[in-house]
N, C-alpha and C. Protein backbone atom coordinates (compact mmCIF):
# COMPACT_ATOMS: atom_id res chain seq x y z
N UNK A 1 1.94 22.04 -2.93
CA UNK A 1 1.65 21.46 -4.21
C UNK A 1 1.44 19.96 -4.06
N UNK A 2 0.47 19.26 -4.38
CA UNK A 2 0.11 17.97 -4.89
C UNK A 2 0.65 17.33 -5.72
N UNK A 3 1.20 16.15 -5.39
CA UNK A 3 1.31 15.00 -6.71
C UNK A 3 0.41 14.32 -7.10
N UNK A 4 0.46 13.96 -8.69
CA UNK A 4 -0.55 13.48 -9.38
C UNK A 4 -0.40 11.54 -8.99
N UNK A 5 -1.25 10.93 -8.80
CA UNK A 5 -1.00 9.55 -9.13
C UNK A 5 -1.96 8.89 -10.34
N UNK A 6 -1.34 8.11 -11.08
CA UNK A 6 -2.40 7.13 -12.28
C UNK A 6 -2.33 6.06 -11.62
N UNK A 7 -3.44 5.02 -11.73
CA UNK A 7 -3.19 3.76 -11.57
C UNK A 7 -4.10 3.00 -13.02
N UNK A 8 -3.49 1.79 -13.32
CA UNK A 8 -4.37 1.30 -14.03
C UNK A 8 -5.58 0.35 -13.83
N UNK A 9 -6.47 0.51 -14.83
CA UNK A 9 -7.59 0.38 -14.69
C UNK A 9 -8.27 -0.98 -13.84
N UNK A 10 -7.17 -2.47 -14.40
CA UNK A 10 -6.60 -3.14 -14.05
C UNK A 10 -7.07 -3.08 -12.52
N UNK A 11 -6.84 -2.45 -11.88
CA UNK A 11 -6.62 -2.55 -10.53
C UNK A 11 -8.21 -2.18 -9.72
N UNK A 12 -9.09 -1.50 -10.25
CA UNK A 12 -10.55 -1.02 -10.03
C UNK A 12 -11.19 -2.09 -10.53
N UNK A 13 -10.88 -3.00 -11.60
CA UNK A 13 -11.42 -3.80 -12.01
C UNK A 13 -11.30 -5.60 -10.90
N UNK A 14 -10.00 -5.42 -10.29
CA UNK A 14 -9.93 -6.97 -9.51
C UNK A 14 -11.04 -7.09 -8.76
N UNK A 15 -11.55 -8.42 -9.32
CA UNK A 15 -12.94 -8.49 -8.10
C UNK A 15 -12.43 -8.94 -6.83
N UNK A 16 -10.93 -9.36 -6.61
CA UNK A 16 -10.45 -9.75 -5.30
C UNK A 16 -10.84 -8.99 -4.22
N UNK A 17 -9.92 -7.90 -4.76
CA UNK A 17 -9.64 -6.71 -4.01
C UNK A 17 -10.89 -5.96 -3.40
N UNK A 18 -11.15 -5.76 -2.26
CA UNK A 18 -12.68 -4.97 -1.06
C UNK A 18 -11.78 -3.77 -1.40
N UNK A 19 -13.40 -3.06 -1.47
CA UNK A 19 -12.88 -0.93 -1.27
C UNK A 19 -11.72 -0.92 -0.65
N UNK A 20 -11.68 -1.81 1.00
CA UNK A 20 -10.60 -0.60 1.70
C UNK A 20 -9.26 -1.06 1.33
N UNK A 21 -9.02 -2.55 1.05
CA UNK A 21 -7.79 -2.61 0.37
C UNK A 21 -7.40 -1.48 -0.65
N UNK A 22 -7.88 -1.55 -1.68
CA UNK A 22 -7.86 -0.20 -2.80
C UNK A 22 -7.26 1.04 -1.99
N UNK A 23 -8.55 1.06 -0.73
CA UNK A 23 -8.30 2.53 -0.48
C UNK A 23 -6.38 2.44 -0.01
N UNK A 24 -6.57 1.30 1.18
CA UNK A 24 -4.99 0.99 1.75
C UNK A 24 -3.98 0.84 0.30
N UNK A 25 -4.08 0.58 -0.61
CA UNK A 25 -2.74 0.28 -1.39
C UNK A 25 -2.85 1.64 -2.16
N UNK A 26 -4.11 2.67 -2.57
CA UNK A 26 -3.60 3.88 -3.08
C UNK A 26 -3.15 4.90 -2.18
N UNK A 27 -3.08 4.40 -0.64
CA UNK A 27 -2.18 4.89 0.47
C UNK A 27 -0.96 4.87 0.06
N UNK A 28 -0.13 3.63 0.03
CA UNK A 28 0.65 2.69 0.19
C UNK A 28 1.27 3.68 -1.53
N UNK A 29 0.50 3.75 -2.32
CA UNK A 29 1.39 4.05 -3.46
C UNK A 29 1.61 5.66 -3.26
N UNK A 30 0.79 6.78 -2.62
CA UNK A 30 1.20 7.98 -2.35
C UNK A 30 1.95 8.26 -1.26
N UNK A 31 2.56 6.89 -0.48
CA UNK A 31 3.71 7.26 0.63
C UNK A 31 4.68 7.00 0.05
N UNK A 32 4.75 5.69 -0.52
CA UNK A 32 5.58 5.50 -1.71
C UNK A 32 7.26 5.94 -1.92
N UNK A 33 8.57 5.99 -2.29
CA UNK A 33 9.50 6.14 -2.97
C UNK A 33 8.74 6.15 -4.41
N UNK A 34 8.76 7.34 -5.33
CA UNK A 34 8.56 7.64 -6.60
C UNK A 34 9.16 6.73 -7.30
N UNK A 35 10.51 6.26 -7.72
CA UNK A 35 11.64 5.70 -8.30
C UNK A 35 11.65 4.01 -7.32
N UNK A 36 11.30 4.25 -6.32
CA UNK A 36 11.71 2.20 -6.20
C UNK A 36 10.66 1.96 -5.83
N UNK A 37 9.58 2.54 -5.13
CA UNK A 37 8.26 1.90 -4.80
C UNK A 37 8.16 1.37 -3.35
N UNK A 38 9.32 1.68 -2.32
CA UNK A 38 9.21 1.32 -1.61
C UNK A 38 9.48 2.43 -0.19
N UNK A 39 8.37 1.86 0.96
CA UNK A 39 8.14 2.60 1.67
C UNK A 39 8.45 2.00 3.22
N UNK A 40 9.07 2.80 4.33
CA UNK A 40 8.99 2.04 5.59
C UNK A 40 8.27 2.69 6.45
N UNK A 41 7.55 2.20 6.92
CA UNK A 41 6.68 2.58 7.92
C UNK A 41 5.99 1.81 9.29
N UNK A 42 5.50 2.64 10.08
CA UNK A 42 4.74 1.34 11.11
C UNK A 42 3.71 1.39 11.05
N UNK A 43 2.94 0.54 12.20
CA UNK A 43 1.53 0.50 11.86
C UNK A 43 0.88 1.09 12.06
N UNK A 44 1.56 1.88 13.48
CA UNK A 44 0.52 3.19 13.80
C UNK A 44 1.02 4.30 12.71
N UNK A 45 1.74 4.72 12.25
CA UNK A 45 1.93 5.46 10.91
C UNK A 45 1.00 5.36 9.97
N UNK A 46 0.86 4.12 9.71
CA UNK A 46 0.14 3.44 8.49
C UNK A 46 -1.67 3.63 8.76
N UNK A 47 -1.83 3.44 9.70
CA UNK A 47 -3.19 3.57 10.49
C UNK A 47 -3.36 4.78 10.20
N UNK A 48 -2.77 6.17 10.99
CA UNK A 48 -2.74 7.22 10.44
C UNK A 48 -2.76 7.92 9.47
N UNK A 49 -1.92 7.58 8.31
CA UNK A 49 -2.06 8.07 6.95
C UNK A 49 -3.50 7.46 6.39
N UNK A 50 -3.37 6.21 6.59
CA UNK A 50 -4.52 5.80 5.71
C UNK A 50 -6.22 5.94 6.63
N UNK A 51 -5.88 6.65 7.78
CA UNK A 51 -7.22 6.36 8.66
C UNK A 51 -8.28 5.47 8.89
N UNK A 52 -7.56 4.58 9.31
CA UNK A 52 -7.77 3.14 9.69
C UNK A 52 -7.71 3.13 10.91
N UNK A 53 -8.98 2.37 11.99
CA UNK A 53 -8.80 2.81 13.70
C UNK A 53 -9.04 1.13 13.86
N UNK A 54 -8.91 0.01 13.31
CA UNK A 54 -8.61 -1.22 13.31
C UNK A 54 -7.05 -1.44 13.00
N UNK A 55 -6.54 -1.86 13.54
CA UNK A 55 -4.89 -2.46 13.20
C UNK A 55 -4.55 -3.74 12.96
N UNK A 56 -5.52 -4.74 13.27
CA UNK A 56 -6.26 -6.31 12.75
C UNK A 56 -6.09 -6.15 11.47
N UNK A 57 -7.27 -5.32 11.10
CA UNK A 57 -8.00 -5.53 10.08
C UNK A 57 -6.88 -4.64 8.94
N UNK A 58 -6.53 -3.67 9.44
CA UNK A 58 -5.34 -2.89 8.64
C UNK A 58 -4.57 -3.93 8.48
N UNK A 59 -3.46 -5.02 9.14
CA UNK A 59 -2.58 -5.85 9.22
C UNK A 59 -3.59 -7.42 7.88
N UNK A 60 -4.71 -7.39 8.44
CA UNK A 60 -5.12 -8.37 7.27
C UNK A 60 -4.95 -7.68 5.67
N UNK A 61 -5.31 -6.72 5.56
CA UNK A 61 -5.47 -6.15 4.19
C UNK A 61 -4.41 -5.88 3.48
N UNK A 62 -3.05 -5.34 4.75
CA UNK A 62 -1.54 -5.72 3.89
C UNK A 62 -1.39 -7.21 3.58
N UNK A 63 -1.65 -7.94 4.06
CA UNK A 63 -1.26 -9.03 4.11
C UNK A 63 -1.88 -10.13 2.38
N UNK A 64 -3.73 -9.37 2.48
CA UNK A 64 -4.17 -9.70 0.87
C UNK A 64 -3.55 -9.14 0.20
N UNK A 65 -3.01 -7.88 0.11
CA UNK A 65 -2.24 -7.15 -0.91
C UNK A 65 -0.72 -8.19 -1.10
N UNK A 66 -0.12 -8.86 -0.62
CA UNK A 66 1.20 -9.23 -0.44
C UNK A 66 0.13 -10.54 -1.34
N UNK A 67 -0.67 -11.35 -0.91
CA UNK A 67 -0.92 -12.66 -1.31
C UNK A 67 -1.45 -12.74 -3.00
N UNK A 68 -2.01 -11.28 -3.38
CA UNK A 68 -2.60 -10.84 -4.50
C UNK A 68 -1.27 -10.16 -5.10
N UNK A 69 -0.47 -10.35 -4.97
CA UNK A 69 1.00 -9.74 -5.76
C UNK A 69 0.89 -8.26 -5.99
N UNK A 70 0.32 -7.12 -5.11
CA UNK A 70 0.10 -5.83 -5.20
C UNK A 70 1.66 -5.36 -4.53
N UNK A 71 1.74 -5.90 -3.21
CA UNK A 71 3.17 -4.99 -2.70
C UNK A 71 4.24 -6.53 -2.39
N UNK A 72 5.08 -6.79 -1.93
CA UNK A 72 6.02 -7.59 -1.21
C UNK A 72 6.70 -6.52 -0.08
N UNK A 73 6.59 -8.09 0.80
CA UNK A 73 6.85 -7.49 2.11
C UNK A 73 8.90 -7.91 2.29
N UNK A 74 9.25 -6.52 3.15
CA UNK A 74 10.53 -6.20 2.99
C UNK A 74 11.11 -7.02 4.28
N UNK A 75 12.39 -6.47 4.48
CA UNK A 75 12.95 -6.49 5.99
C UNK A 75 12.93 -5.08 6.81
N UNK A 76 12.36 -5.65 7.59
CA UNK A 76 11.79 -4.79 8.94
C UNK A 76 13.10 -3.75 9.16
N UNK A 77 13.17 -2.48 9.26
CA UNK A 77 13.62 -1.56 9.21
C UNK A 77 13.97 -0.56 10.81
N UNK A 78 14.69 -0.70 11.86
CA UNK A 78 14.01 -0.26 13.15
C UNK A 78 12.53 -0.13 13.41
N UNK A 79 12.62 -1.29 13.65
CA UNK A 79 10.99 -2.18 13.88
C UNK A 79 9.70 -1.47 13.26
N UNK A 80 10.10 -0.97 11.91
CA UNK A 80 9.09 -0.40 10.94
C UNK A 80 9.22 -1.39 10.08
N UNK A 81 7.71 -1.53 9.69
CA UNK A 81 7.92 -2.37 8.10
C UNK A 81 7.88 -1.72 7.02
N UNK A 82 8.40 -2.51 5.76
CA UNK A 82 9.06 -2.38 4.69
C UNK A 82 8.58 -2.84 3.85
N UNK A 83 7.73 -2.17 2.60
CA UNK A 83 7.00 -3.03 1.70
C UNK A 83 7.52 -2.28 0.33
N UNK A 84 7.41 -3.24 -0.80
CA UNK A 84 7.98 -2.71 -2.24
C UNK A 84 6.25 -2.55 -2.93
N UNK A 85 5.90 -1.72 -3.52
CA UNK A 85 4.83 -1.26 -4.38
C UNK A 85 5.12 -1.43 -5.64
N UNK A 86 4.29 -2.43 -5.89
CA UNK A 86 5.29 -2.86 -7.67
C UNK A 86 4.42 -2.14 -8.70
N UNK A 87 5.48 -1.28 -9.16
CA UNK A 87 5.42 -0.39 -9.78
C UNK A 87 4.44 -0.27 -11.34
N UNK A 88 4.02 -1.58 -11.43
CA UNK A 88 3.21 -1.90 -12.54
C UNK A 88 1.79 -1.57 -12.67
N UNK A 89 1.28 -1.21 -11.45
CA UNK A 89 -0.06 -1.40 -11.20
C UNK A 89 -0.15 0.76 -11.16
N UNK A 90 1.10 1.30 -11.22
CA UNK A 90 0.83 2.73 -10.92
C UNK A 90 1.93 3.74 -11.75
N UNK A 91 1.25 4.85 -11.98
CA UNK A 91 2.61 6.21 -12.08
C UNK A 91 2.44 7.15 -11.15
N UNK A 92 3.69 7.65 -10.82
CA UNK A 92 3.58 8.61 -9.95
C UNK A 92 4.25 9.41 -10.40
């Protein structure tokens, strides 16, 4: 069975934001914790889920998401990172 995600509109609309960011943060919100928004993972994880074969360019696009107030970055977790998905921009 599938979970549903909403996001608001808000978020299709930022002219900041390039496709693959989008695509990377509606990753980022279906790995997600439902209830806190926050997820640990690494990069090759992250690469994987989101199928991304750059890890540069994957590592730049978390990084616009953190500077554009989409996720905040956590404390590193057995050398996985840790990001909060603020919960405003989505339902899950």
């Amino acid at each position: 069975m599938s979970n549903s995600i909403a996001i608001k509109e808000d978020l299709l609309l930022d002219e900041k934001l390039k496709s693959q960011e989008l695509c990377l943060f509606l990753q980022l919100i279906r790995l997600c914790d439902k209830e806190t928004g926050i997820i640990t993972i690494s990069a090759a994880e992250l690469m994987k889920e989101s199928r991304m074969t750059n890890k540069g360019r994957m590592l730049k696009y978390i990084n616009n998401l953190i500077e554009y107030g989409y996720i905040d970055r956590l404390e590193n977790i057995n050398k996985k990172s840790t990001y909060r998905v603020h919960r405003e921009h989505f339902f899950k």
